[in-house]
N, C-alpha and C. Protein backbone atom coordinates (compact mmCIF):
# COMPACT_ATOMS: atom_id res chain seq x y z
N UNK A 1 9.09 28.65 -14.01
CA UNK A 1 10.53 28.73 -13.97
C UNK A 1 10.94 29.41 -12.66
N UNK A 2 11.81 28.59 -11.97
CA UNK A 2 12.32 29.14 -10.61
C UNK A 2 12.89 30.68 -10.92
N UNK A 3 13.05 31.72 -9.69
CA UNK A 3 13.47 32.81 -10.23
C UNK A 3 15.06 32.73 -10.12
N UNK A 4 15.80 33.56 -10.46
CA UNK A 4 17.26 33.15 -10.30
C UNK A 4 17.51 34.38 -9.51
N UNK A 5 19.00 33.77 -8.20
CA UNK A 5 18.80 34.52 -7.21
C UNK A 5 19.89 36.17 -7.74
N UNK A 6 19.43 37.36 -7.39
CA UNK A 6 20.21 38.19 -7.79
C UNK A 6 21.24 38.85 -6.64
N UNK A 7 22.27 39.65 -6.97
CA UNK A 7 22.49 40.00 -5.86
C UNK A 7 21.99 41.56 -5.76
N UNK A 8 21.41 41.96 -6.51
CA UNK A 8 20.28 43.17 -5.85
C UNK A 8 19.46 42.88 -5.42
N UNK A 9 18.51 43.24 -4.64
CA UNK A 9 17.10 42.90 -3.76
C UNK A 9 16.81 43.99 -3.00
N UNK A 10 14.82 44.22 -3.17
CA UNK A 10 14.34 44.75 -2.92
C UNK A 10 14.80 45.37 -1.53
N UNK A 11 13.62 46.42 -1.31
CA UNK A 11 13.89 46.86 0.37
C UNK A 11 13.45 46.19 1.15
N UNK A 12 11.90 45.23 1.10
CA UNK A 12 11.51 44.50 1.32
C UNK A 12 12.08 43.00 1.93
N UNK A 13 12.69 42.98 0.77
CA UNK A 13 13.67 41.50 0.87
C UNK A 13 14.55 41.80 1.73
N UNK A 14 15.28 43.29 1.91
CA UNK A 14 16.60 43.57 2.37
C UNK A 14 15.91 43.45 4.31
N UNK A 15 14.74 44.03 4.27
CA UNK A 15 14.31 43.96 5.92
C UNK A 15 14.19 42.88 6.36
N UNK A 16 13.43 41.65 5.47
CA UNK A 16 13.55 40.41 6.06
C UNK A 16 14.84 39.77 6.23
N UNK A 17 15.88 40.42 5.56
CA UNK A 17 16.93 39.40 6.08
C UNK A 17 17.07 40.20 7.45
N UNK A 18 17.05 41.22 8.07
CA UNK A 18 17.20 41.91 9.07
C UNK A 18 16.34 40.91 9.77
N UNK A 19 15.28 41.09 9.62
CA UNK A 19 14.04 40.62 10.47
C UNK A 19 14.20 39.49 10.80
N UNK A 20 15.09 38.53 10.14
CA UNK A 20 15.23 36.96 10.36
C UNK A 20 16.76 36.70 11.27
N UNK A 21 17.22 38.00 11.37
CA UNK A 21 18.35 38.00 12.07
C UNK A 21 18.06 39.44 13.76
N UNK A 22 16.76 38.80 13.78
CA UNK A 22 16.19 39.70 15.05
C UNK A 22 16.62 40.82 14.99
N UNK A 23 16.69 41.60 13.96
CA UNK A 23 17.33 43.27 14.02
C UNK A 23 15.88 44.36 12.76
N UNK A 24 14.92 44.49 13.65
CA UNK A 24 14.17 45.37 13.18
C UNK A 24 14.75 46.74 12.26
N UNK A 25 14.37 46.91 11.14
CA UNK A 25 15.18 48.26 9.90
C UNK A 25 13.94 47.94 9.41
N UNK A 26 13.15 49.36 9.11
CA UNK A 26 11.82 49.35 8.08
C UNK A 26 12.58 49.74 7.21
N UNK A 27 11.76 49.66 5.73
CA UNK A 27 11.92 49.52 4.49
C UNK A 27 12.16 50.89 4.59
N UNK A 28 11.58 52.46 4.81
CA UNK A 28 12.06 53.67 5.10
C UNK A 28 13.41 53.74 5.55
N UNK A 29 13.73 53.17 6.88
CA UNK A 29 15.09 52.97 6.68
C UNK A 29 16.43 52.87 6.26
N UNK A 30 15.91 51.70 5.43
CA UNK A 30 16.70 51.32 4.39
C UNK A 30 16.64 51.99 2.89
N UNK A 31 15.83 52.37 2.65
CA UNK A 31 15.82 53.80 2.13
C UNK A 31 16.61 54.44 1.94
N UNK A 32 16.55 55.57 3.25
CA UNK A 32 17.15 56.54 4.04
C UNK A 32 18.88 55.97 3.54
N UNK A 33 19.01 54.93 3.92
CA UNK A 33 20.29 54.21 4.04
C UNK A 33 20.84 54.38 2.50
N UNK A 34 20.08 53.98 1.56
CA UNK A 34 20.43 54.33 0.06
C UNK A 34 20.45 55.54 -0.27
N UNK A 35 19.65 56.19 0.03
CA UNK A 35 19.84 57.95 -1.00
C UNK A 35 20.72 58.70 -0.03
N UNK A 36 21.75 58.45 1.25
CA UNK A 36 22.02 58.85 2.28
C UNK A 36 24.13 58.32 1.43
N UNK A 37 24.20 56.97 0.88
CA UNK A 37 25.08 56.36 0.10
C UNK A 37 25.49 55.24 1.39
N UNK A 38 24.94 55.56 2.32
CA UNK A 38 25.37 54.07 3.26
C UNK A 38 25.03 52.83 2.79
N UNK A 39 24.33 52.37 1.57
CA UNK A 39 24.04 51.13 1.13
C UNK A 39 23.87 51.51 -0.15
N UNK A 40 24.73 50.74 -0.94
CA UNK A 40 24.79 50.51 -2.17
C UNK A 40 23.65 50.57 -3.01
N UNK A 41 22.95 51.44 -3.82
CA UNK A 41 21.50 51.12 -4.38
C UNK A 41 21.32 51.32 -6.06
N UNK A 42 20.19 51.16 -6.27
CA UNK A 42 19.85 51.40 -7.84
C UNK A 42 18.82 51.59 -7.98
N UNK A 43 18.07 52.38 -8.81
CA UNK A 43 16.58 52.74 -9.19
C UNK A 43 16.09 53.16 -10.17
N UNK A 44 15.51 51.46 -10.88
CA UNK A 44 15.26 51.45 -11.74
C UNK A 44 13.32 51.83 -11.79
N UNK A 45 12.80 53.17 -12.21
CA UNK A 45 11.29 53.43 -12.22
C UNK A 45 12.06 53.94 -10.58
N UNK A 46 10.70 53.63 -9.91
CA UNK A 46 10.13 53.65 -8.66
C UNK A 46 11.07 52.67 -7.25
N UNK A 47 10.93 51.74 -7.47
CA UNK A 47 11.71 50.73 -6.60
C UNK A 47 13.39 50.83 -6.78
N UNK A 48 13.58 50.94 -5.11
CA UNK A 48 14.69 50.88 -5.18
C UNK A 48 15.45 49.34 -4.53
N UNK A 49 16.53 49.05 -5.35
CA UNK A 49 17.31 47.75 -5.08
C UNK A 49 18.92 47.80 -4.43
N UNK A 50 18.69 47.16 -3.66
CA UNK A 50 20.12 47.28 -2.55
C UNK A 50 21.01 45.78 -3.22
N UNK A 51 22.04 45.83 -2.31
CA UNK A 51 23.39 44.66 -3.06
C UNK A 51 23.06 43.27 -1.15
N UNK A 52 22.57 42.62 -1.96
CA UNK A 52 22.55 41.47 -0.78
C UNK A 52 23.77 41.66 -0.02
N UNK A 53 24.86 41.47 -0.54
CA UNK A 53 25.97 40.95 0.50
C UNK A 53 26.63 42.21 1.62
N UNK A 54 26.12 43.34 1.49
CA UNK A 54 26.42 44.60 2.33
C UNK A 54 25.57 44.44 3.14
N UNK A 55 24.12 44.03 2.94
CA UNK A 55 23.05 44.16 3.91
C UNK A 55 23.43 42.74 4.70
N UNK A 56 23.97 41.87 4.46
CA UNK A 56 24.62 40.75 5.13
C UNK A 56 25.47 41.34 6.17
N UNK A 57 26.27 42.30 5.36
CA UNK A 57 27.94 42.35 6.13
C UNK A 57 27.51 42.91 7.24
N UNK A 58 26.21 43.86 7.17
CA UNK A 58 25.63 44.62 8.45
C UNK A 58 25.51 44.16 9.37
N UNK A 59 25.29 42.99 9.23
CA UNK A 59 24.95 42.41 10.49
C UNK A 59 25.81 41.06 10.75
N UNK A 60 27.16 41.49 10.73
CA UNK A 60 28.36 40.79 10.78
C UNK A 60 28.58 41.60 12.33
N UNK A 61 29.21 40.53 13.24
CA UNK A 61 29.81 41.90 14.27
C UNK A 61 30.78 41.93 13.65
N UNK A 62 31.13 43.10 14.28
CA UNK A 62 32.61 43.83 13.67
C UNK A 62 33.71 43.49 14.51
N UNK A 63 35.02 43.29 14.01
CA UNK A 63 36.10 43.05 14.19
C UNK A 63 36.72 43.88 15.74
N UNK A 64 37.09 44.08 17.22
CA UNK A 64 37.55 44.64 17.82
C UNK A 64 38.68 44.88 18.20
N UNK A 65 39.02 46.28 17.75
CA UNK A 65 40.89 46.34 18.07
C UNK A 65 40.55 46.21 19.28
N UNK A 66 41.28 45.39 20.29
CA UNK A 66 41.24 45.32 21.71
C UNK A 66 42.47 45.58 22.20
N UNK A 67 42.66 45.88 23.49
CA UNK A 67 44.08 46.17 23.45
C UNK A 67 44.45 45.33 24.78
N UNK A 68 46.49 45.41 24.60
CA UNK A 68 47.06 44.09 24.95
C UNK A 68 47.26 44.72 26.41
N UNK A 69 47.12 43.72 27.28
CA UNK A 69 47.54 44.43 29.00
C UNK A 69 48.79 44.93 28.80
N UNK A 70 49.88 44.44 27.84
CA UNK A 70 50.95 45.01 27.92
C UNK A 70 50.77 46.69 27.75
N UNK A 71 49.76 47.25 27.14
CA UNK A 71 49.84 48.40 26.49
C UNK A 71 48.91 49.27 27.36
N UNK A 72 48.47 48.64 28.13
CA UNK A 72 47.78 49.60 29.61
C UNK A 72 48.46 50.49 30.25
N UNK A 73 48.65 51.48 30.83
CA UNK A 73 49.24 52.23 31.34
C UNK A 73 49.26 51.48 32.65
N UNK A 74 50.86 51.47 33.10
CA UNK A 74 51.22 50.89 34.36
C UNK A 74 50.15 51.78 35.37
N UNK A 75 50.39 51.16 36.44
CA UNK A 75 49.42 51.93 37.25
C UNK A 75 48.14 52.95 37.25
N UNK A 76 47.75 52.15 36.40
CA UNK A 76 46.69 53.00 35.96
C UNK A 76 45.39 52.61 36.90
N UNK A 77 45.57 51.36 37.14
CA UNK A 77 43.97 50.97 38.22
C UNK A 77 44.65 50.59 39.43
N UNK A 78 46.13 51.48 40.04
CA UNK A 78 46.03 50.97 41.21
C UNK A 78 45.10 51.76 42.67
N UNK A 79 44.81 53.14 42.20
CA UNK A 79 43.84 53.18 42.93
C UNK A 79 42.42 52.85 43.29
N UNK A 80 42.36 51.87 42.77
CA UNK A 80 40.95 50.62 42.98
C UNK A 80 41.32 49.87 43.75
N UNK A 81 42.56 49.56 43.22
CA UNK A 81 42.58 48.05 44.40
C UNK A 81 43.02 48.41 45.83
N UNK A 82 43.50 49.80 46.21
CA UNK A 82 43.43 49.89 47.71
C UNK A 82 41.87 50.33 48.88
């Protein structure tokens, strides 16, 4: 019987999605990352289980407030351009 997919997963599981998205995190790490509350976890016995879709969002880039030339300070780089 196929397994059915959960959305907890190992630490293990949680590095390879790192690892498959070229961003090295050992399983210590991610760890660290759970008993620390930066990643969602649970521990049931011994093993601990993280929430798939946070360890996703991680490696989302993030959104950049950028700001509008209007909101530059006038003259702010004109001593460069002389």
């Amino acid at each position: 019987m196929p397994r059915v997919a959960s959305d907890w997963i190992s630490l293990s599981e949680a590095a390879k999605i790192f690892a498959e998205a070229n961003v090295p995190i050992s399983r210590s790490t991610l760890a660290r990352w759970a008993h620390t509350g930066k990643l969602q976890s649970i521990q049931p016995g011994r093993s601990i289980y993280v929430r798939r879709g946070p360890v996703r969002a991680m490696l989302r880039p993030r959104k950049r407030r950028g700001l509008k030339a209007s909101d530059v300070q006038p003259g702010l780089f004109e001593d460069l351009e002389s």
